[in-house]
N, C-alpha and C. Protein backbone atom coordinates (compact mmCIF):
# COMPACT_ATOMS: atom_id res chain seq x y z
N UNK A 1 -13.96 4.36 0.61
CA UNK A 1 -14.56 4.17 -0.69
C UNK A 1 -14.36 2.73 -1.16
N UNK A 2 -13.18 2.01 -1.01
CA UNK A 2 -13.26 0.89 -1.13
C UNK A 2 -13.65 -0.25 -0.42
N UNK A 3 -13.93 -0.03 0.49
CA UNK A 3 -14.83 -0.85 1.28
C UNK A 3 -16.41 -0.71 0.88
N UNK A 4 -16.57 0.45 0.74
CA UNK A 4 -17.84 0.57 0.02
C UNK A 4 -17.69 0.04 -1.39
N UNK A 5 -17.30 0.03 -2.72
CA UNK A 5 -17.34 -0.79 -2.99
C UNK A 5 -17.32 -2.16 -3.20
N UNK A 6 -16.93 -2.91 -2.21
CA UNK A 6 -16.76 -4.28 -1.95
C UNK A 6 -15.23 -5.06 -2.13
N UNK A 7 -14.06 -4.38 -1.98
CA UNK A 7 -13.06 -4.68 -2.54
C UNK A 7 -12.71 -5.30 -1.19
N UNK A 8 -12.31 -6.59 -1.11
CA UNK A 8 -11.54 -7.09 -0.07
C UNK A 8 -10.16 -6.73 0.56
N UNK A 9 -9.34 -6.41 -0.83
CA UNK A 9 -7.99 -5.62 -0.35
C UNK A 9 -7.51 -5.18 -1.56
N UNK A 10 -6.50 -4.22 -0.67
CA UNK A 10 -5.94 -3.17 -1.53
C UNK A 10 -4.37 -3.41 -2.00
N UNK A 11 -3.83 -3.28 -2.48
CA UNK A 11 -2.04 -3.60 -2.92
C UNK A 11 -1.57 -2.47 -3.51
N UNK A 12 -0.65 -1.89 -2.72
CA UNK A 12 0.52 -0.64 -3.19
C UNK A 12 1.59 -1.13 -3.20
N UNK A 13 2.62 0.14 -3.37
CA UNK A 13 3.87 -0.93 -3.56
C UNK A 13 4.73 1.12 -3.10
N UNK A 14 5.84 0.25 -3.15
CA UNK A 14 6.94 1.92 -3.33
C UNK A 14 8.22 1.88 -3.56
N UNK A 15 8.81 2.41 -4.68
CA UNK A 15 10.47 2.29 -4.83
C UNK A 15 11.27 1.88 -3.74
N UNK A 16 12.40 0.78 -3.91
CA UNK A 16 13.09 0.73 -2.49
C UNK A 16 13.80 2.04 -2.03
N UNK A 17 14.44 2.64 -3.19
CA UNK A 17 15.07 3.86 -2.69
C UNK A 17 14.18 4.69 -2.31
N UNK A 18 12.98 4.93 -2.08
CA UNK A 18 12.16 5.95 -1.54
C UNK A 18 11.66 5.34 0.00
N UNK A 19 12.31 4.91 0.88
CA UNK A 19 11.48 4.48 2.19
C UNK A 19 10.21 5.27 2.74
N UNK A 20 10.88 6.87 2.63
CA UNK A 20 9.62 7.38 3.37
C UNK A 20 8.15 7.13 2.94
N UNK A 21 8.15 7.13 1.17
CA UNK A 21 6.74 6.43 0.96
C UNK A 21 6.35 5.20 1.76
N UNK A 22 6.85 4.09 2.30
CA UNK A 22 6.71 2.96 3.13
C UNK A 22 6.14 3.62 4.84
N UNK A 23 6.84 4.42 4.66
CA UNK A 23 6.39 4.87 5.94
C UNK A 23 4.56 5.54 5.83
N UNK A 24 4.77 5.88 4.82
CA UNK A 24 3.36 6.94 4.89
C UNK A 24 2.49 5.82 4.62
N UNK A 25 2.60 4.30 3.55
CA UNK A 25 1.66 3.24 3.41
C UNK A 25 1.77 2.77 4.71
N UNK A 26 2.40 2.43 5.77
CA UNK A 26 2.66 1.94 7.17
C UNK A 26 1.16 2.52 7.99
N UNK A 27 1.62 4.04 8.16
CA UNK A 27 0.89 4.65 8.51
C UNK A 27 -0.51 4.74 8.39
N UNK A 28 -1.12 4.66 7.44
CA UNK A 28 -2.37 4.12 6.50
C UNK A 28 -2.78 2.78 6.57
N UNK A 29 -2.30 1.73 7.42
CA UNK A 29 -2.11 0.68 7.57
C UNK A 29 -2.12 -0.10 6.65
N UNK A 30 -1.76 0.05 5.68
CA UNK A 30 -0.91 -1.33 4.63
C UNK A 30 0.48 -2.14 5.44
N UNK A 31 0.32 -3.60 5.10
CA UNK A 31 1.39 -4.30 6.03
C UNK A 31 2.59 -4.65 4.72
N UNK A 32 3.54 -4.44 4.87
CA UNK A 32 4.37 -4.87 3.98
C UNK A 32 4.26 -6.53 3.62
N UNK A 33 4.33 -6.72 2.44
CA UNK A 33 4.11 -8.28 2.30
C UNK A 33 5.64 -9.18 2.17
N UNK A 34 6.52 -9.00 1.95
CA UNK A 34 7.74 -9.13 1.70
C UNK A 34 8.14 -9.01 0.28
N UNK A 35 7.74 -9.29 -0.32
CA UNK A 35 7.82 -9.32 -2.01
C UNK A 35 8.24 -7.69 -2.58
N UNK A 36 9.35 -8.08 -3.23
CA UNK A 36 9.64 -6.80 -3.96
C UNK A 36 9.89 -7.07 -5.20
N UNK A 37 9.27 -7.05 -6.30
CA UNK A 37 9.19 -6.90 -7.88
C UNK A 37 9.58 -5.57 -8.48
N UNK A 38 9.77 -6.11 -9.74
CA UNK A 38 10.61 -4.80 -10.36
C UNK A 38 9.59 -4.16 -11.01
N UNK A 39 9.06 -2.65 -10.80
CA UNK A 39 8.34 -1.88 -11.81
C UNK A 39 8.79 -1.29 -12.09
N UNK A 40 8.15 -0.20 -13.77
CA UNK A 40 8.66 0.85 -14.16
C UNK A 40 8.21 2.00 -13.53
N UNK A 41 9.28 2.95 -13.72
CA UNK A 41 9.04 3.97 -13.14
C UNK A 41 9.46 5.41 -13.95
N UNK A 42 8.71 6.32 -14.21
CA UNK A 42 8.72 6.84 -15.38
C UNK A 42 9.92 7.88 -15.25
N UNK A 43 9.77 8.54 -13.54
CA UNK A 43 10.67 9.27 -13.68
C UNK A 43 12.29 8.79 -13.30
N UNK A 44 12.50 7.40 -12.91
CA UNK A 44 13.48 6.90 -13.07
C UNK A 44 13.92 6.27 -14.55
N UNK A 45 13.56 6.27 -15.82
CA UNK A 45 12.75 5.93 -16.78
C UNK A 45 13.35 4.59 -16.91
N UNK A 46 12.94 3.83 -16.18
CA UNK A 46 13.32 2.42 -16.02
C UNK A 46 12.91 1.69 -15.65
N UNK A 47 13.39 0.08 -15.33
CA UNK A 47 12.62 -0.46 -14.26
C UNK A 47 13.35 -0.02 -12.54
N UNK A 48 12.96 -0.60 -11.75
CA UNK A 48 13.31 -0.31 -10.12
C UNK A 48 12.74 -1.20 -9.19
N UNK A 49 13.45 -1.63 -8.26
CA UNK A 49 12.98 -2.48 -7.23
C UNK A 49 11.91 -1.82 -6.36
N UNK A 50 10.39 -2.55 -6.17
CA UNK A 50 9.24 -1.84 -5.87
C UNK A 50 8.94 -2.79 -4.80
N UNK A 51 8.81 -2.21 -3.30
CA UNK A 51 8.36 -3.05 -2.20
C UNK A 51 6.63 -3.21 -2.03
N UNK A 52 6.19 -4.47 -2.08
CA UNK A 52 4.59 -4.42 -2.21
C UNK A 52 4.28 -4.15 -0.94
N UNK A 53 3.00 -4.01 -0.52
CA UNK A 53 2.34 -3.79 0.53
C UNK A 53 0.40 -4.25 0.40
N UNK A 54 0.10 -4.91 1.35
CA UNK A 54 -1.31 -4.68 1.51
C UNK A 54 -2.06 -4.11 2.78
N UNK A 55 -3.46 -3.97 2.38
CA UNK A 55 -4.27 -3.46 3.35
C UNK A 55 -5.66 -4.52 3.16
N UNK A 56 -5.52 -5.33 3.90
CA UNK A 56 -6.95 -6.00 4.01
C UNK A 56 -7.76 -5.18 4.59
N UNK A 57 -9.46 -5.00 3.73
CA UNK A 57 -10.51 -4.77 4.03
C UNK A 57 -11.40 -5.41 4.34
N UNK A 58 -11.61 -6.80 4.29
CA UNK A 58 -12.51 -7.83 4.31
C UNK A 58 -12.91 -7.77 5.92
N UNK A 59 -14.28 -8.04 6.03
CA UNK A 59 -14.72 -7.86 7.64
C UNK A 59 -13.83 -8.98 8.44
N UNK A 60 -13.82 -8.07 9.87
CA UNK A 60 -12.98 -8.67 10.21
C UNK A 60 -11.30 -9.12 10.53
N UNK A 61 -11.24 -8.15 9.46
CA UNK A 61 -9.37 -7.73 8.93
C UNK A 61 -9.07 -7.10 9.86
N UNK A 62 -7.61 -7.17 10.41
CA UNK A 62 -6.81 -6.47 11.39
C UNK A 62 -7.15 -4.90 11.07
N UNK A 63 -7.36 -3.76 11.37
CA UNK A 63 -7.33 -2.68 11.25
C UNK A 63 -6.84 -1.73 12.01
N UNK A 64 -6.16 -0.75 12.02
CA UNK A 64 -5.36 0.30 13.46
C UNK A 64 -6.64 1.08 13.47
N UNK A 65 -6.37 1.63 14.34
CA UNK A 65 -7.62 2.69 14.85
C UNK A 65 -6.94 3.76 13.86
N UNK A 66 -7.28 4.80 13.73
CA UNK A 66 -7.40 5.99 13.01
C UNK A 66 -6.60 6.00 11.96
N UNK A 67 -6.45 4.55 11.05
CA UNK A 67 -6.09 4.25 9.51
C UNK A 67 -7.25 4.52 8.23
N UNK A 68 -8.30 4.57 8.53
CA UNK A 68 -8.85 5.33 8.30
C UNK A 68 -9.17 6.18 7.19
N UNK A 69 -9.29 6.98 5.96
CA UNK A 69 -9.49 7.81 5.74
C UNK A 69 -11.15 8.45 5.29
N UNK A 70 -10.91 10.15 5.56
CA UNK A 70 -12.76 10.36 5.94
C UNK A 70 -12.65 10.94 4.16
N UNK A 71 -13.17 10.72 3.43
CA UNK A 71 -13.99 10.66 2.46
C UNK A 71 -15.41 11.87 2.58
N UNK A 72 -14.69 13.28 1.59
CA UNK A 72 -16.05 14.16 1.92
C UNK A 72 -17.05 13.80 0.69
């Protein structure tokens, strides 16, 4: 869907104490960028160290094979 809209790239992020979310953006192919900024987080009701991540879409962008998602 976002490629269909025209978005060049995407930016997530995930609590440091939560790795396995990193794993599941990994998986999905977002590359970790190194940068970790502090967001809030509601159910920590605070701020928290948040690891960014991107996914370039722009033609041409590195992509894994079956990163993917099918859109019904």
């Amino acid at each position: 869907m976002a490629r269909a809209a025209g978005l060049a790239r995407l930016v997530a992020g995930h609590f440091a104490d939560n790795p396995a979310s990193g794993r599941v953006l990994a998986k999905a192919g977002f590359r970790p960028t190194g940068e970790v900024a502090m967001r809030y987080s509601a159910g920590r009701d605070g701020h928290a160290p948040c690891a960014e991540f991107v996914l370039e879409l722009a033609p041409g962008a590195e992509c894994r094979a079956g990163a993917e998602l099918a859109v019904a």
